[in-house]
C-alpha atoms as a PDB file:
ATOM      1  CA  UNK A   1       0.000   0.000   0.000  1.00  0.00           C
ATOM      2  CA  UNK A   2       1.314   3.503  -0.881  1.00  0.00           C
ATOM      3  CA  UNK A   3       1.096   6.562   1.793  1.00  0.00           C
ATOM      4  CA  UNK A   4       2.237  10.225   1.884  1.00  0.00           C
ATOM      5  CA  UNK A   5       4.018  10.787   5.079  1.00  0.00           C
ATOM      6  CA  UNK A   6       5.477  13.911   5.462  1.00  0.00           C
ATOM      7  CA  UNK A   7       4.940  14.764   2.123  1.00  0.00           C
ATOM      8  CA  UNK A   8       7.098  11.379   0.871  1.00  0.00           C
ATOM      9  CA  UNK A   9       5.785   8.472  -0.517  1.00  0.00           C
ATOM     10  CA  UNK A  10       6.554   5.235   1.453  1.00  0.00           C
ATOM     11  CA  UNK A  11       5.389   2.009   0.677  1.00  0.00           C
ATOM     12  CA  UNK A  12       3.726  -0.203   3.715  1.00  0.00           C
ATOM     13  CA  UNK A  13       2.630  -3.851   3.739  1.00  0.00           C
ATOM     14  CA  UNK A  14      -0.800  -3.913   3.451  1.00  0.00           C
ATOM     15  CA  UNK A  15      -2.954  -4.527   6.687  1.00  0.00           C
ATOM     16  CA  UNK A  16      -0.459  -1.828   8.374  1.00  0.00           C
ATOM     17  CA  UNK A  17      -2.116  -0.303  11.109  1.00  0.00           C
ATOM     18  CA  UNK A  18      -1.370   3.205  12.208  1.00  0.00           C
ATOM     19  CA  UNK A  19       0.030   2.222  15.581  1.00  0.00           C
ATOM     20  CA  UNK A  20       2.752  -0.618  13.474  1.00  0.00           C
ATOM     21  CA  UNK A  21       3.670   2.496  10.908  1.00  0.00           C
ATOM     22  CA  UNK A  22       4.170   4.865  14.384  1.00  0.00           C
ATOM     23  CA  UNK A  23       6.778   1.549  15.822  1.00  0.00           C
ATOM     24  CA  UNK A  24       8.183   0.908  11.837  1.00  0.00           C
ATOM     25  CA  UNK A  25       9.488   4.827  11.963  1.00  0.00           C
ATOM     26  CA  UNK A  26      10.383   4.772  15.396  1.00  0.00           C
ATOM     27  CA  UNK A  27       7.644   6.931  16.795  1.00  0.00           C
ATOM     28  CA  UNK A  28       5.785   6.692  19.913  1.00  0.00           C
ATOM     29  CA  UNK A  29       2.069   7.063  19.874  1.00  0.00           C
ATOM     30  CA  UNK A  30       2.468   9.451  22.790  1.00  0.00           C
ATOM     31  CA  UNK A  31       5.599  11.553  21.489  1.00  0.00           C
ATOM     32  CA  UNK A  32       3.833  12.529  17.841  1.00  0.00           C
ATOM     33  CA  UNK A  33       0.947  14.409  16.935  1.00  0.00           C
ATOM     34  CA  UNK A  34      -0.989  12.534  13.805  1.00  0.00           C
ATOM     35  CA  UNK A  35      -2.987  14.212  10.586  1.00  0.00           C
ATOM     36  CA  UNK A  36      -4.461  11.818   8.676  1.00  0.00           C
ATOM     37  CA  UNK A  37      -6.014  12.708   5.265  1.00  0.00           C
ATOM     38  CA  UNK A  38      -6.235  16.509   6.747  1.00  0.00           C
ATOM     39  CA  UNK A  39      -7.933  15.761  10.108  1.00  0.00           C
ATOM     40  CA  UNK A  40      -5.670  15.862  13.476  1.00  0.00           C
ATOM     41  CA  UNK A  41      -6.359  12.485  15.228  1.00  0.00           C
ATOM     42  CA  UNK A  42      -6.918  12.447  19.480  1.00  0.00           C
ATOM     43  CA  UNK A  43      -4.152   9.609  20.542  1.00  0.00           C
ATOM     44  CA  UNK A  44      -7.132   7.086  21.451  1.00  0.00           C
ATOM     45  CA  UNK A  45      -8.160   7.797  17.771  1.00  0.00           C
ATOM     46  CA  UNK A  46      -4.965   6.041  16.383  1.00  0.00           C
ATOM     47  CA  UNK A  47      -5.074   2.209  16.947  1.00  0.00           C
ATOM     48  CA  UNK A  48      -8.935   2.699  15.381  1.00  0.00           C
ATOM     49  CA  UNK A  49      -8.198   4.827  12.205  1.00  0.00           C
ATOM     50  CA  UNK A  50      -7.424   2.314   9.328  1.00  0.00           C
ATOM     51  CA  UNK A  51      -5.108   3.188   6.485  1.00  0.00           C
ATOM     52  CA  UNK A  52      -5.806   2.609   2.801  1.00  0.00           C
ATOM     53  CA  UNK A  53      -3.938   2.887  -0.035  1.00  0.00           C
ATOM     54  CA  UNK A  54      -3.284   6.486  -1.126  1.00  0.00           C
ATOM     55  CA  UNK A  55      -3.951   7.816   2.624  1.00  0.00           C
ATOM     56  CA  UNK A  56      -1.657  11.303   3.489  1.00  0.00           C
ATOM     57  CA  UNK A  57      -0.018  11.224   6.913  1.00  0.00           C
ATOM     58  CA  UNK A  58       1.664  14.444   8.360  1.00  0.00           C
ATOM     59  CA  UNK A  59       3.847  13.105  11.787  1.00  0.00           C
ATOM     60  CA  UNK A  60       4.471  16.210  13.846  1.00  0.00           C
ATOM     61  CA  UNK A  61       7.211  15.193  16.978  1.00  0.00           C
ATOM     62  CA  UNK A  62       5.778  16.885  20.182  1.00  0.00           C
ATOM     63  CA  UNK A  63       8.657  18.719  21.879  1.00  0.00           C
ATOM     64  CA  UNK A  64       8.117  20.052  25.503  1.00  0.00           C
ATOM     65  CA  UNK A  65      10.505  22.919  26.360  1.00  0.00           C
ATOM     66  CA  UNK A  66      10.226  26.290  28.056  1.00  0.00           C
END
């Protein structure tokens, strides 16, 4: 299956949940804010949104500072 993350195409194995593509990049649910397809997902969204071929991710990495 073919997705846009970040604006790159990257090729998945189908049945790739969002949660697997988050561990296969070395993201943690917690640490990254998700868009998918233009909407910004809540984190107990992500292990329920499926992906599909063609889907656009943008992966934001949360940074605390002050």
């Amino acid at each position: 299956m073919l997705l846009t993350v970040n604006g790159r195409m990257s090729e998945v194995p189908d049945g790739t949940d969002l949660p697997g593509l988050l561990v296969s990049l070395g993201l943690r649910a917690g640490s990254v804010v998700v868009e998918h397809n233009g909407t910004a997902l809540l984190r107990s969204e992500l292990a329920s949104t499926p992906l599909r071929d063609g889907d656009r991710l943008e992966l934001v990495r949360a940074v605390a500072g002050g």
